[in-house]
Structures are given as structure tokens and as C-alpha cells.
C-alpha atoms as a PDB file:
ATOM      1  CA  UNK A   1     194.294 -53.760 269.458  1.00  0.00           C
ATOM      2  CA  UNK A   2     191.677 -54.372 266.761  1.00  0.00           C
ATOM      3  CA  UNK A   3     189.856 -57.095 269.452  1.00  0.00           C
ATOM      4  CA  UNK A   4     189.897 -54.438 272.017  1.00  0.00           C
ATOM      5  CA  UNK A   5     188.103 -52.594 269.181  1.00  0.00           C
ATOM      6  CA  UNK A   6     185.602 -55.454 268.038  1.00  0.00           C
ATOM      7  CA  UNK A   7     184.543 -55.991 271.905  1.00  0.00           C
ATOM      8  CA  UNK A   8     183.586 -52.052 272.429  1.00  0.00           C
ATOM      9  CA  UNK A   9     180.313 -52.076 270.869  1.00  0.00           C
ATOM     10  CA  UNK A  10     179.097 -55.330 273.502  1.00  0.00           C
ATOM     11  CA  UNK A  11     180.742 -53.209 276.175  1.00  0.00           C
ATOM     12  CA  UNK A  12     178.852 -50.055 275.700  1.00  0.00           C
ATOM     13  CA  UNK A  13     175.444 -51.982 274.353  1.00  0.00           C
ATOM     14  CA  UNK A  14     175.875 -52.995 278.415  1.00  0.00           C
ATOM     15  CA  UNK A  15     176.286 -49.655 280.056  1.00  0.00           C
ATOM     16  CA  UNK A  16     173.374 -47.699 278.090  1.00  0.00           C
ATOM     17  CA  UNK A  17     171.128 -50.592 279.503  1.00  0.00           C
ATOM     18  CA  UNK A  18     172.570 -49.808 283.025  1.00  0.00           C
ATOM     19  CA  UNK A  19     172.151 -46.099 282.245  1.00  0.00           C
ATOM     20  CA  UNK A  20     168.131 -46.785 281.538  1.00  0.00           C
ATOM     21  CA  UNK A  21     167.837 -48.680 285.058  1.00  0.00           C
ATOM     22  CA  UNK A  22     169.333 -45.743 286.669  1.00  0.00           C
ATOM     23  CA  UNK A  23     167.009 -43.375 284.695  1.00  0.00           C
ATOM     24  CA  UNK A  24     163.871 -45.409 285.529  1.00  0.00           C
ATOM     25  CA  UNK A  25     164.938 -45.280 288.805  1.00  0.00           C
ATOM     26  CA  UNK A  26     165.949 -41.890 289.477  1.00  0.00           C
ATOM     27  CA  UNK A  27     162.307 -40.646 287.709  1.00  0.00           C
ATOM     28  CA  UNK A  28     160.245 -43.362 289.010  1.00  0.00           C
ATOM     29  CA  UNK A  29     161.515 -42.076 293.099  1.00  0.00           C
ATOM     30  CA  UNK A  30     160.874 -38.603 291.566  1.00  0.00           C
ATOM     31  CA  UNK A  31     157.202 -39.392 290.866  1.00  0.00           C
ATOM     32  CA  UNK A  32     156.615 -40.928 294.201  1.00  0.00           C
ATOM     33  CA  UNK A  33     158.457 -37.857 296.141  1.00  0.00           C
ATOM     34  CA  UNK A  34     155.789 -35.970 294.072  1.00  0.00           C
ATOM     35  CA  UNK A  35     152.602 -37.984 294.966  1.00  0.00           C
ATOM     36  CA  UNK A  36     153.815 -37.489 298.661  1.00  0.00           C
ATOM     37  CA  UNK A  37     154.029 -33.566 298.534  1.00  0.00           C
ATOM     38  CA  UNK A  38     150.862 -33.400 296.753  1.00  0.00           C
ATOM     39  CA  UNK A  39     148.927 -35.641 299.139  1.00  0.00           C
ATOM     40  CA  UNK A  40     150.726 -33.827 301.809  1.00  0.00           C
ATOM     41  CA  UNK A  41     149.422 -30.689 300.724  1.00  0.00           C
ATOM     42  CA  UNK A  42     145.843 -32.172 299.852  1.00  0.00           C
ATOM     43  CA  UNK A  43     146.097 -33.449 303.443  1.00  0.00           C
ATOM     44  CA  UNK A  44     146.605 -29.560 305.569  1.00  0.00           C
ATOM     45  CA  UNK A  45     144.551 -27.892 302.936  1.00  0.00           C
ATOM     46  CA  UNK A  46     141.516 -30.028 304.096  1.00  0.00           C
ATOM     47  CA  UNK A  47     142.697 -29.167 307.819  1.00  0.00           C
ATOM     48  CA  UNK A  48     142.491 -26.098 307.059  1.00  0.00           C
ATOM     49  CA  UNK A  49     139.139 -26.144 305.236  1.00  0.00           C
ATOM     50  CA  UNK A  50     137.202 -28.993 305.139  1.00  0.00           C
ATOM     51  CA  UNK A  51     133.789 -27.706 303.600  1.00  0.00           C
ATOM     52  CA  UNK A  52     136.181 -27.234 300.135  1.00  0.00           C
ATOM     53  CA  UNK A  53     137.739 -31.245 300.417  1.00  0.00           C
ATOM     54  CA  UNK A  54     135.288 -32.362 297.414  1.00  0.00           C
ATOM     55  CA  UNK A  55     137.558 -29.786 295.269  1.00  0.00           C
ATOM     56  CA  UNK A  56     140.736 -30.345 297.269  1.00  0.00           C
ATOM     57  CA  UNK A  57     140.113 -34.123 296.619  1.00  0.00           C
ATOM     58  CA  UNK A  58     139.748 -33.553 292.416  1.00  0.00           C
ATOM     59  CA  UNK A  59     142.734 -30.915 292.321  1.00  0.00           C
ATOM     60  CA  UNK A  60     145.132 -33.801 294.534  1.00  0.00           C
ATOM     61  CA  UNK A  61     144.143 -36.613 292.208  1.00  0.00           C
ATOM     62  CA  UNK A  62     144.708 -34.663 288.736  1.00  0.00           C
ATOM     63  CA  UNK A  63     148.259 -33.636 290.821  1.00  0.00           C
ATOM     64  CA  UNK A  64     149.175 -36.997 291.567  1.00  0.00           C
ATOM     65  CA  UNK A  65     148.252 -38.419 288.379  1.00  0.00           C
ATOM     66  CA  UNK A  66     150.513 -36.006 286.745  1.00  0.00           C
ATOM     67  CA  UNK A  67     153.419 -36.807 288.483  1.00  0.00           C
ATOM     68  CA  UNK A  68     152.984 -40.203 287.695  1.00  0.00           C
ATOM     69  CA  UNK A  69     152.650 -39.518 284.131  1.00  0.00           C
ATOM     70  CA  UNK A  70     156.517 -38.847 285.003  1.00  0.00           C
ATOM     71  CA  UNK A  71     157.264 -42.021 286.240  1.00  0.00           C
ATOM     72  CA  UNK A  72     155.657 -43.567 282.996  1.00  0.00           C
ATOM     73  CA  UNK A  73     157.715 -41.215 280.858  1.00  0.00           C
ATOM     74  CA  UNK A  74     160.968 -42.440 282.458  1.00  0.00           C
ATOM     75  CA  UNK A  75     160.108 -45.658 282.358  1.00  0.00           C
ATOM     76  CA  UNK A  76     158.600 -46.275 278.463  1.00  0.00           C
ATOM     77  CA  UNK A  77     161.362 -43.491 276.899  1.00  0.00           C
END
């Protein structure tokens, strides 16, 4: 019983490292589902007007670049 013990910490050291892969993961195909909605968006909005795409453009960069600020987070932390 006591090894079962004594071999639990090396056990769970390898699932919170799984648990982080998952995490990246799961935020990192968040991000990217973002950046596709927002260029998506950027994309009719111009369609709809394109005498305001200068703006459009600036507003869909700052977007994206926020939600990959979320793909950095779930990465790094």
C-alpha cells in the first residue's frame, strides 16, 4: 500500500501536464474560431460598405489581435 502511495505524486505530476495540452488546445482552437468570425464579419461589413473598409480594416485587426491575446493566455498560463 505505502508504494501505491509513493508512486501517486509521478502519476498525477503526468496528468496535470496532459491537462495543460488539452487547455492549450481547447483555447488556442478558441482563438482561431474567433479570428474567423471577426474576419468574417470584417469581410460583409465591407460588402456592405466599402467607402468605410479603412475603419472596418483597423476595428478587424484590433478584433483579431484580441482574440489571439487568448490563445497566448492559454498557452503561457
Amino acid at each position: 500500500m505505502i508504494e501505491v502511495l509513493a508512486q501517486a505524486p509521478e502519476q498525477l505530476a503526468g496528468i496535470t501536464g496532459d491537462l495543460k495540452s488539452i487547455k492549450a488546445g481547447l483555447g488556442c482552437l478558441g482563438a482561431a474560431i474567433g479570428v474567423g468570425i471577426v474576419g468574417m464579419k470584417a469581410a460583409e461589413a465591407v460588402g456592405r460598405n466599402p467607402d468605410a473598409s479603412g475603419q472596418i480594416l483597423v476595428q478587424s485587426i484590433i478584433g483579431m489581435a484580441l482574440a489571439e491575446a487568448v490563445a497566448f493566455y492559454s498557452i503561457f498560463l
